[in-house]
N, C-alpha and C. Protein backbone atom coordinates (compact mmCIF):
# COMPACT_ATOMS: atom_id res chain seq x y z
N UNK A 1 -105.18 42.41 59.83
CA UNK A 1 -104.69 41.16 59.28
C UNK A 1 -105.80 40.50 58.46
N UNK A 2 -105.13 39.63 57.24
CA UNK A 2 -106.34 39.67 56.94
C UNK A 2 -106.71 38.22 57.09
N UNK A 3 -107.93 37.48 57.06
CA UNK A 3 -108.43 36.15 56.73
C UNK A 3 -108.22 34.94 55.29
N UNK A 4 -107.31 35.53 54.21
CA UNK A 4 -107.34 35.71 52.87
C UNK A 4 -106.36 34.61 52.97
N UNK A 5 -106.53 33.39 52.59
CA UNK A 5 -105.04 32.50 51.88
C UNK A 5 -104.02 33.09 50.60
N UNK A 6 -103.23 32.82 51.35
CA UNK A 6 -102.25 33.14 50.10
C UNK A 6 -102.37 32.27 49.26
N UNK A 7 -102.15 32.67 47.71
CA UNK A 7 -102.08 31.71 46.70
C UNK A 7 -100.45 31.26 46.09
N UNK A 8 -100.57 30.00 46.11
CA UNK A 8 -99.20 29.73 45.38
C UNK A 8 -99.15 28.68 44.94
N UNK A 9 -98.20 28.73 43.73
CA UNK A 9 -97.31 27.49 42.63
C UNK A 9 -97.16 26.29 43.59
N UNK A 10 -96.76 25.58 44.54
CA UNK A 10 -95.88 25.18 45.00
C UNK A 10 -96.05 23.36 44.76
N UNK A 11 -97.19 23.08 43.96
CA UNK A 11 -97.54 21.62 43.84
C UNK A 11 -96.16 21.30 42.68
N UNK A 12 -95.52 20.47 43.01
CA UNK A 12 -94.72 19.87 41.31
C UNK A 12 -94.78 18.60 41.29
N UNK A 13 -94.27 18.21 39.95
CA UNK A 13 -94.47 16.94 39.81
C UNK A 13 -94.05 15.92 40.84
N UNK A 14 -92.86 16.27 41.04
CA UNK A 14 -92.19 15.71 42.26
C UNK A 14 -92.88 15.59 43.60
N UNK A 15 -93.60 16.53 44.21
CA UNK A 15 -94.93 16.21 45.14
C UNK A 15 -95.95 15.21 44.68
N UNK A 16 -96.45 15.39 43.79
CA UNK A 16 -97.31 14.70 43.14
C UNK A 16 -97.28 13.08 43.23
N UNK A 17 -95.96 12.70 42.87
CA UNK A 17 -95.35 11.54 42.76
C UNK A 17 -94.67 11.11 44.39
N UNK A 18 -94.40 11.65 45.28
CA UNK A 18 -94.59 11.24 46.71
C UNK A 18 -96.42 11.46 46.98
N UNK A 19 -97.18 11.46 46.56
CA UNK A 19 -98.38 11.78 47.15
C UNK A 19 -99.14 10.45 46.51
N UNK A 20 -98.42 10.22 45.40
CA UNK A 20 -99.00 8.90 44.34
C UNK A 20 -98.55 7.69 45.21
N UNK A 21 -97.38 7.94 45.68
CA UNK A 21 -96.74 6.82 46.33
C UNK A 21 -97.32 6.62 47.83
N UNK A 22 -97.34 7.51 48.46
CA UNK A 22 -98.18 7.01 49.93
C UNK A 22 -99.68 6.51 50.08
N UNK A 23 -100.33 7.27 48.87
CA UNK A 23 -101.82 6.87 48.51
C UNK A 23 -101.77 5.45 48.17
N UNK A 24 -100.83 5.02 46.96
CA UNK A 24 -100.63 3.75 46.71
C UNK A 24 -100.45 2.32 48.32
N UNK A 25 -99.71 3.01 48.85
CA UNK A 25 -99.31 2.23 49.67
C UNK A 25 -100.01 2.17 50.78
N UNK A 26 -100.75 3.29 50.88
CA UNK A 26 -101.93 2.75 51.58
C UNK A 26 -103.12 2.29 51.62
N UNK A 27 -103.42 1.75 50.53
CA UNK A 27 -104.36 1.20 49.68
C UNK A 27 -104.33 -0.14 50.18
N UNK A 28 -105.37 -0.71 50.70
CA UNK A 28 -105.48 -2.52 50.91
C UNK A 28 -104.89 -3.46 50.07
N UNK A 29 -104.55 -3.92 49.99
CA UNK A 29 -103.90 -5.37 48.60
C UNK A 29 -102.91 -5.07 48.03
N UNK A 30 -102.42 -3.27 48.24
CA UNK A 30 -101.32 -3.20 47.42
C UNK A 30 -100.22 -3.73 48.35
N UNK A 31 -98.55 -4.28 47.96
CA UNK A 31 -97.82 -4.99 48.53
C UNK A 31 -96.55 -4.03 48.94
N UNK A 32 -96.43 -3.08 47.33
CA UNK A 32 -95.65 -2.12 46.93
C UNK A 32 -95.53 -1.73 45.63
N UNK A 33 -94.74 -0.54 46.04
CA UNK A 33 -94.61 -0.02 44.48
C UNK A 33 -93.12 -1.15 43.53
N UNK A 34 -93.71 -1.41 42.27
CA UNK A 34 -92.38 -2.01 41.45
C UNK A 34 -91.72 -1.31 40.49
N UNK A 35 -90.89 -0.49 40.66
CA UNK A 35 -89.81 -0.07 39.59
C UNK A 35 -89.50 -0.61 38.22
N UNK A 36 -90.11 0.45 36.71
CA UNK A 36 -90.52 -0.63 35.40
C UNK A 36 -89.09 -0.61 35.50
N UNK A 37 -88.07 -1.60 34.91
CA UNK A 37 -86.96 -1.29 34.44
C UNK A 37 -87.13 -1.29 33.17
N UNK A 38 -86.94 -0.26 32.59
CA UNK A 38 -86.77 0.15 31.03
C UNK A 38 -85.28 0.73 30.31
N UNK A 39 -84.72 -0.16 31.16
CA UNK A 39 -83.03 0.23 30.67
C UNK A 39 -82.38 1.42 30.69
N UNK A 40 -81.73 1.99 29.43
CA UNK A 40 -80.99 2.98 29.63
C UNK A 40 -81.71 4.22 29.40
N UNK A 41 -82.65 4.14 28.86
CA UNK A 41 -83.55 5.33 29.08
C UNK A 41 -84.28 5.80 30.35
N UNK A 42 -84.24 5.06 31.10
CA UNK A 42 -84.67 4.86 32.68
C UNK A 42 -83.44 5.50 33.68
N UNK A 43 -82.48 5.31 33.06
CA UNK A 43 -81.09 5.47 34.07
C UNK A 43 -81.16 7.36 33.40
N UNK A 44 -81.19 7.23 32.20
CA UNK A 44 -80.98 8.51 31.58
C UNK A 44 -82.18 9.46 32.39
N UNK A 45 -83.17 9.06 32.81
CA UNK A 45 -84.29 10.44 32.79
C UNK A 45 -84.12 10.07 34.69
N UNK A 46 -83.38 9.42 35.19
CA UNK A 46 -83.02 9.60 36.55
C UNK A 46 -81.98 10.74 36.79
N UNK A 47 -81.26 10.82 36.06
CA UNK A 47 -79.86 11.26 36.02
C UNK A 47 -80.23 13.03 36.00
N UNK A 48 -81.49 13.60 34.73
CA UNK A 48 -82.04 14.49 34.54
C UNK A 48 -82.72 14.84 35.68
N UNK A 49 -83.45 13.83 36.54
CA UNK A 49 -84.59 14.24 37.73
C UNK A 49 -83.19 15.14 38.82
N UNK A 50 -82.03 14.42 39.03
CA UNK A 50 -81.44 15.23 39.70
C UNK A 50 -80.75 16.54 39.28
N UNK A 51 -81.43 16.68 38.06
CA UNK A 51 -80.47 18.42 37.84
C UNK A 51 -82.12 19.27 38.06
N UNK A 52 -83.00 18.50 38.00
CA UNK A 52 -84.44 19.15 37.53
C UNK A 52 -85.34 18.65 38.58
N UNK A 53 -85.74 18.58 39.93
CA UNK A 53 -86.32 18.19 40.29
C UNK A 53 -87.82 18.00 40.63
N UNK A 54 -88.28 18.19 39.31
CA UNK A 54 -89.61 18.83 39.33
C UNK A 54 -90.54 19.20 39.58
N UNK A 55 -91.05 20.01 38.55
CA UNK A 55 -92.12 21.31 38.52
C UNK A 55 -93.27 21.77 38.47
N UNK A 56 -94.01 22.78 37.82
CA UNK A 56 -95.18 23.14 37.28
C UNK A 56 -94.99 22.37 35.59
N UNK A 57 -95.86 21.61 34.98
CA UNK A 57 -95.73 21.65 33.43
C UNK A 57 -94.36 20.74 33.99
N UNK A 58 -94.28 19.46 34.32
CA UNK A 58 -93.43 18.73 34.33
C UNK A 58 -93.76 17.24 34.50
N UNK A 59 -92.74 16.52 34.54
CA UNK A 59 -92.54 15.23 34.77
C UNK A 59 -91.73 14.48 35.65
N UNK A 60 -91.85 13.62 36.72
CA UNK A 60 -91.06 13.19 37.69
C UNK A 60 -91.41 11.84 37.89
N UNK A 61 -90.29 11.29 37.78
CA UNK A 61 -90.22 9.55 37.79
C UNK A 61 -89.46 9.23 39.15
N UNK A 62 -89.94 7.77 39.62
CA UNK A 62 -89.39 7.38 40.93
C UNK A 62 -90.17 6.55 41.62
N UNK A 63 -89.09 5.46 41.48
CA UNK A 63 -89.74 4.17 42.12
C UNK A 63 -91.27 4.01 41.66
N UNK A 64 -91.95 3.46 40.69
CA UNK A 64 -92.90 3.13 40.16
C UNK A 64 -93.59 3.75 39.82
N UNK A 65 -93.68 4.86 39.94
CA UNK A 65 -94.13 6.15 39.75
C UNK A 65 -93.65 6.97 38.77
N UNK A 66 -95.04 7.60 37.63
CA UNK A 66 -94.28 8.51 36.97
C UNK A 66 -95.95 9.60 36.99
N UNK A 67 -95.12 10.96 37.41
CA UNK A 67 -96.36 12.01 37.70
C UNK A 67 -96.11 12.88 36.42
N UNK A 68 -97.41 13.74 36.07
CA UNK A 68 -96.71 14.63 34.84
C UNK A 68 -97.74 15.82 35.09
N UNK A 69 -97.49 17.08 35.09
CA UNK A 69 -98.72 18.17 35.54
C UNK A 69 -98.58 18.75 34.19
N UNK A 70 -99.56 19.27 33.61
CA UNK A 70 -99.54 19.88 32.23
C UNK A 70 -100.81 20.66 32.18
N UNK A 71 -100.63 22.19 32.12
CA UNK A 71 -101.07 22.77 32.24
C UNK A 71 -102.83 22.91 33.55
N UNK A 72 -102.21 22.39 34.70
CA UNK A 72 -102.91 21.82 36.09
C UNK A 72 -103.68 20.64 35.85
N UNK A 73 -103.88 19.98 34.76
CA UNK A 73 -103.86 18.62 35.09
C UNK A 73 -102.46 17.19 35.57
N UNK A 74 -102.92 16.62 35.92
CA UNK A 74 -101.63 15.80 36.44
C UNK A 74 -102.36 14.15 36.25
N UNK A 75 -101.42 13.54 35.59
CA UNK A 75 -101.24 12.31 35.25
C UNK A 75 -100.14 11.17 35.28
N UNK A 76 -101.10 10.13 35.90
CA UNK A 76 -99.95 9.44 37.44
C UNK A 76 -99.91 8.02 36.39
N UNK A 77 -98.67 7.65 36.09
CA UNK A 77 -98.85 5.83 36.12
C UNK A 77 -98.07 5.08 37.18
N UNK A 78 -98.63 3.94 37.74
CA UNK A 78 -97.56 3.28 38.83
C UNK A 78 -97.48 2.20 37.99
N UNK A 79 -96.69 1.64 38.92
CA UNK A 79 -96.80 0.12 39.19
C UNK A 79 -96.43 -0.95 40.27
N UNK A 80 -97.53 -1.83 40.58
CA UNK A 80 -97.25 -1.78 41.42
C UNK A 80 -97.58 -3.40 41.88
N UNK A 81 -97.55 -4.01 43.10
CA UNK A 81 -97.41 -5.82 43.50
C UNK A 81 -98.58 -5.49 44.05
N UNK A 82 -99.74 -6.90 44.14
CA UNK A 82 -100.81 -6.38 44.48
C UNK A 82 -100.70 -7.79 45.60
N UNK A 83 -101.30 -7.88 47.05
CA UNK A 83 -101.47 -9.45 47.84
C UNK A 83 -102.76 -10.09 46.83
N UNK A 84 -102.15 -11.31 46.74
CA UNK A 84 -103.41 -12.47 46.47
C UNK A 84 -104.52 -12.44 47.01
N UNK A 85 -104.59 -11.78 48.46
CA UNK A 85 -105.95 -12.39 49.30
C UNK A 85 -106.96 -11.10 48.65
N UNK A 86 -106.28 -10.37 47.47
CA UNK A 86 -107.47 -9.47 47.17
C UNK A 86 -107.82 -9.53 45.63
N UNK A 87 -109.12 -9.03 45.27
CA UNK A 87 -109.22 -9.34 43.78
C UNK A 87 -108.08 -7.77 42.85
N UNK A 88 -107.23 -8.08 42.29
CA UNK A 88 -105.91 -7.59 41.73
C UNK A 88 -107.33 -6.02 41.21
N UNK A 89 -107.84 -6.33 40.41
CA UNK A 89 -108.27 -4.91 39.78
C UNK A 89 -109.01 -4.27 40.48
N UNK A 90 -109.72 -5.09 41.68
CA UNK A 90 -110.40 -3.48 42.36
C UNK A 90 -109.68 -2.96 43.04
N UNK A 91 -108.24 -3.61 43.49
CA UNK A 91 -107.19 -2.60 44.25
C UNK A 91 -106.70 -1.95 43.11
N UNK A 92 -106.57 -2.12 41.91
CA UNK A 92 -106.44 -1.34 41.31
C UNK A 92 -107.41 -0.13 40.75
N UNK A 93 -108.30 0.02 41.02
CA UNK A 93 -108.95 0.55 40.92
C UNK A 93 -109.28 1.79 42.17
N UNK A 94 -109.19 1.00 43.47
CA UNK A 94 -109.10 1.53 44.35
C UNK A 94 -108.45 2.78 44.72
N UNK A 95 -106.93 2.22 43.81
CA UNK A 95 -105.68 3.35 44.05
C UNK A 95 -105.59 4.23 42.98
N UNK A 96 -107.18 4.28 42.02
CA UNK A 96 -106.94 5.19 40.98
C UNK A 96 -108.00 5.95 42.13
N UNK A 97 -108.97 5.88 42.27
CA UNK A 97 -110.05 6.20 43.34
C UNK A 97 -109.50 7.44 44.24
N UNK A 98 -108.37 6.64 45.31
CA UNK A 98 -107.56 7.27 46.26
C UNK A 98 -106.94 8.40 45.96
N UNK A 99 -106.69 8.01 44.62
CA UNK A 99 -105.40 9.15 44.18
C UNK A 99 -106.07 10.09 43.69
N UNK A 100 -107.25 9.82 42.69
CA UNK A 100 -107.80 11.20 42.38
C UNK A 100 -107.97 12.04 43.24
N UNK A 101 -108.96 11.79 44.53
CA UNK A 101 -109.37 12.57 45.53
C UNK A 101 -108.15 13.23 46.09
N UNK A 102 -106.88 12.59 46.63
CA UNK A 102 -105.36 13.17 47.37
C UNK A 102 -105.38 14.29 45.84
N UNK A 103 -105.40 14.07 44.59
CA UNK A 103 -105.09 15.11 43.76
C UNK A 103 -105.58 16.34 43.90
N UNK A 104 -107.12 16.29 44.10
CA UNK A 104 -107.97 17.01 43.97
C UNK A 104 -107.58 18.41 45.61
N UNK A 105 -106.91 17.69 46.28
CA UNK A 105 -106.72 18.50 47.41
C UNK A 105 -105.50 19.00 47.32
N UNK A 106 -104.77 18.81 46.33
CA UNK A 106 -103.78 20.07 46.00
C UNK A 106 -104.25 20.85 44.83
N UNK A 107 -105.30 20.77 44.63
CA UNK A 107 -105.71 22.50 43.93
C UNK A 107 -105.67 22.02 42.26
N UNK A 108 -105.22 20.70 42.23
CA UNK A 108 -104.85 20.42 40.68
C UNK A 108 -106.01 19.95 39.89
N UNK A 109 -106.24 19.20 38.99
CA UNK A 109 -107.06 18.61 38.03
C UNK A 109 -106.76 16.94 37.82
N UNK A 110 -107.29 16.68 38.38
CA UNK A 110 -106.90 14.57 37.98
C UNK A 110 -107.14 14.22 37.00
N UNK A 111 -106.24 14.03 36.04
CA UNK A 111 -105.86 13.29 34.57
C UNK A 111 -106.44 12.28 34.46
N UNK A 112 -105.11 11.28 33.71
CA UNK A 112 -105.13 9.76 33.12
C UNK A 112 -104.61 9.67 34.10
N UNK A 113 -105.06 8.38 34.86
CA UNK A 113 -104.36 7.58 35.98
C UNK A 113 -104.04 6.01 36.15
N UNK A 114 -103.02 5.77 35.54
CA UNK A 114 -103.36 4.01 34.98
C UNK A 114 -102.66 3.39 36.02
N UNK A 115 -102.64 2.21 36.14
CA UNK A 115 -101.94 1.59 37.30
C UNK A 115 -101.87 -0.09 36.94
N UNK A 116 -100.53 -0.42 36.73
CA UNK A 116 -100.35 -1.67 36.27
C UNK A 116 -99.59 -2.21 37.33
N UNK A 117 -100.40 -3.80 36.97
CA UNK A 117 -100.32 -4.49 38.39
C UNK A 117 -99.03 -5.63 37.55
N UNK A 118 -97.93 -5.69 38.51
CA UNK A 118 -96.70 -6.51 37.81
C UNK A 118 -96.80 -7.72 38.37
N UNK A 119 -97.39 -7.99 39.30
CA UNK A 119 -96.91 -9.09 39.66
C UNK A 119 -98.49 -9.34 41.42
N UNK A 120 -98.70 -10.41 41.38
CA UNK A 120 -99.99 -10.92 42.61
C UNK A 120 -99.41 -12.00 43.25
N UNK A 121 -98.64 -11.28 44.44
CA UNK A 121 -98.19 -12.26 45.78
C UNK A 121 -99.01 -12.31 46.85
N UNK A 122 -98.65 -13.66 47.59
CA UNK A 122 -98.82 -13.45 48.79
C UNK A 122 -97.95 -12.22 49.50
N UNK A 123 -98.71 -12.26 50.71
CA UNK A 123 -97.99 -11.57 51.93
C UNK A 123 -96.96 -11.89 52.38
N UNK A 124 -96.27 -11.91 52.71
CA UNK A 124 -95.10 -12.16 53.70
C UNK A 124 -95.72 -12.42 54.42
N UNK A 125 -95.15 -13.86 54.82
CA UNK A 125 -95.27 -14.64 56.36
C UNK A 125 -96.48 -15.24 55.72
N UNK A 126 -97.39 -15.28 55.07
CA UNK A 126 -98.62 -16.34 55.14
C UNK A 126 -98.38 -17.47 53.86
N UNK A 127 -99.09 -18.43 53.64
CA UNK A 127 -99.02 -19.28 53.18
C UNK A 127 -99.95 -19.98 52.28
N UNK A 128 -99.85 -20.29 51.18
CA UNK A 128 -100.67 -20.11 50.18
C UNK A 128 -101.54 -21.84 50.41
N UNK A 129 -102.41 -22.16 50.61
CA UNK A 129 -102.88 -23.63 50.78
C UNK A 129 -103.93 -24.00 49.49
């Protein structure tokens, strides 16, 4: 038997983009991910994710998230609510940070990683004085 990993395809965009999303969310200050609404072109490339659920050399959108692997690099944009009690860009920054490294452990290449912050709330339940 041997000691030898098997090699395989199996990262797609669609992983990528659940991997963008839990990194995100576990990131300090972030609140959640926000969905851009960009109208009917948004409804249209949803509609495509379910005949195509993507791949190698692809693109996958979902819930704030859009992942794209091209030729083993992969490039993530979110977006996302950041809490007040933190300064907005080093959590943003943070979750470019996070995400490279989660990239780097599926075998891929970490791109462009931008991350736009929509909106700086409080928490739920606390109170702004």
């Amino acid at each position: 038997m041997s000691d030898q990993f098997l090699q395989g395809a199996i990262v797609s965009s669609r992983l990528v983009c659940s991997i963008a999303t839990r990194t995100a969310l576990e990131t300090p200050g972030v609140l959640r991910l926000e969905p851009a609404i960009q109208g009917f072109p948004a409804r249209l490339a949803a509609l495509q994710d379910l005949r195509h659920p993507g791949s190698q050399n692809d693109t996958y959108q979902h819930d704030g998230v859009t992942a794209t692997i091209s030729d083993g690099t992969v490039s993530v944009h979110l977006y996302i609510a950041t809490d007040i009690g933190y300064t907005a860009l080093d959590v943003a920054e943070n979750v470019r940070q996070r995400l490279r490294e989660s990239i780097r452990y599926t075998g891929l290449t970490p791109g462009r990683i931008d991350v736009t912050i929509l909106t700086i709330e409080p928490r739920r339940g606390t109170t702004i004085r």
